[in-house]
Protein backbone atom coordinates (compact mmCIF):
# COMPACT_ATOMS: atom_id res chain seq x y z
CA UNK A 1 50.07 39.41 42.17
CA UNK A 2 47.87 38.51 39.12
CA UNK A 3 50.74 36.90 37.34
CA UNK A 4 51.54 34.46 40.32
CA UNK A 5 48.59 32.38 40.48
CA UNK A 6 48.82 32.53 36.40
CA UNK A 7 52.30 30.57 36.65
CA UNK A 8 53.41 29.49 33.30
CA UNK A 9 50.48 31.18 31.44
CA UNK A 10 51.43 33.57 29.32
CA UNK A 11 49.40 37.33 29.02
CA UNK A 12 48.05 39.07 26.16
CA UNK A 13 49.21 42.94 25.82
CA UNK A 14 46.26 44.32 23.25
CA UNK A 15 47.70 47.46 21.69
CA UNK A 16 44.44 50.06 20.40
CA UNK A 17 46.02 53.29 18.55
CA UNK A 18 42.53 55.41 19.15
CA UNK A 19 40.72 53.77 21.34
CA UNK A 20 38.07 56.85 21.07
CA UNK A 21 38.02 56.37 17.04
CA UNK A 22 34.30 56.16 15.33
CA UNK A 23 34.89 52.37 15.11
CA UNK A 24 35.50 51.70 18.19
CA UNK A 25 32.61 54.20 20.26
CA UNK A 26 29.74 52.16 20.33
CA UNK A 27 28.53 50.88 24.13
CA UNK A 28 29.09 47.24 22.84
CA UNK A 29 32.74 47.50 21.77
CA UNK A 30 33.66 49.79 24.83
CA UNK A 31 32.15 46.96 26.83
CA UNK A 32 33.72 44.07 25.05
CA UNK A 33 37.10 46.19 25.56
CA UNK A 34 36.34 46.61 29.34
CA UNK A 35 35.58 42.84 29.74
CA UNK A 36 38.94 41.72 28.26
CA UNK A 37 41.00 44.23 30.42
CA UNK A 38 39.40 42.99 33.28
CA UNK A 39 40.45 39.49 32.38
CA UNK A 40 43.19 37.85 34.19
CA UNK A 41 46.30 38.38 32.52
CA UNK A 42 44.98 40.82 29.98
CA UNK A 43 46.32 43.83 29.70
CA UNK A 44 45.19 47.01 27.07
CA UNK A 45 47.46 50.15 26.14
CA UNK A 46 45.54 52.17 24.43
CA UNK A 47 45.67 56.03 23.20
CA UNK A 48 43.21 58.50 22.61
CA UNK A 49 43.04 61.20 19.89
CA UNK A 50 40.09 63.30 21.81
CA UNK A 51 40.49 65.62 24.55
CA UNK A 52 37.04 64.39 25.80
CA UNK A 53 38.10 61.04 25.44
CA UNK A 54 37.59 59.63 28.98
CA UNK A 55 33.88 60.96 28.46
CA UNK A 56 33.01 57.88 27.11
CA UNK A 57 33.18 55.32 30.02
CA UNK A 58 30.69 55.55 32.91
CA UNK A 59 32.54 54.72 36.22
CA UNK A 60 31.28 51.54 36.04
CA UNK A 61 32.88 51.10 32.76
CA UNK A 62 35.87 52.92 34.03
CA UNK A 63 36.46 50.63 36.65
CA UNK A 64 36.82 47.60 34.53
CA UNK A 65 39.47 49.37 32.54
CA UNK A 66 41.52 50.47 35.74
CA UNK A 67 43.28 52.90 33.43
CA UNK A 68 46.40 54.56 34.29
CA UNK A 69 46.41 58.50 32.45
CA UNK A 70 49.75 59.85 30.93
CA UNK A 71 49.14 63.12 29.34
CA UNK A 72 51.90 62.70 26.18
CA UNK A 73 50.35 65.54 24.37
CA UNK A 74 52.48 66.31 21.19
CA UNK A 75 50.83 69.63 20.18
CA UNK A 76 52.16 69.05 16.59
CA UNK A 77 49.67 69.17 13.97
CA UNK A 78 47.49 65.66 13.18
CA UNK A 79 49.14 65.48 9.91
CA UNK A 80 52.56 65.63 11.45
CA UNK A 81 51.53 63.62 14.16
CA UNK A 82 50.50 60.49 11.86
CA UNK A 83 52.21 60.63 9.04
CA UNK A 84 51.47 56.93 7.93
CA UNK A 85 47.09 57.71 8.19
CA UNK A 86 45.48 57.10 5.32
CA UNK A 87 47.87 55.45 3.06
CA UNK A 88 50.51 57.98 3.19
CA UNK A 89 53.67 57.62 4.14
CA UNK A 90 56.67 54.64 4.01
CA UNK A 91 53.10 52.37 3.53
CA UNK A 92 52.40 54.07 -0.27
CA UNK A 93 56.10 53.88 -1.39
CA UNK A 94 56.81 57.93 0.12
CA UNK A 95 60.29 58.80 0.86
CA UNK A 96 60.12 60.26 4.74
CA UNK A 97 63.63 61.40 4.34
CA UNK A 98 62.46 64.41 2.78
């Protein structure tokens, strides 16, 4: 396994909420993302917010990623969805007890 011949190394999980967001489209970024997931002992868990999402990686690109799809689609409206986007929410002092 990778984590054998890494014995008391310790991996980085990298967490991207959106990994298809405007920021983060660009060839450069996509391939800066790919070359860290392929590192040893990096691993990325990232969502998407696009249905067309996967459209962005070549299979080149693809490979490096070695994603593994779960379909976790919510079908609730965006705003329900994330209610902490833009400042709103628990973050600007809201009550979400309401």
């Amino acid at each position: 396994s990778r984590s054998g011949a890494r014995r008391g190394h310790t991996d980085l999980y990298l967490l991207v909420h959106n990994i298809d967001a405007p920021a983060l489209r660009d060839a450069a970024t996509q391939q800066a993302l790919a070359e860290l997931a392929a590192a040893p002992g990096v691993h990325i868990v990232a969502s998407t917010d696009h249905v067309n999402a996967a459209s962005l990686w070549d299979p080149v690109l693809r490979a490096r990623f070695n994603w593994a799809w779960a379909d976790v689609t919510t079908f609730a409206r965006y705003a329900a969805e994330s209610p902490y986007a833009c400042g709103a929410g628990v973050f600007a002092g809201e009550d979400q007890t309401k």
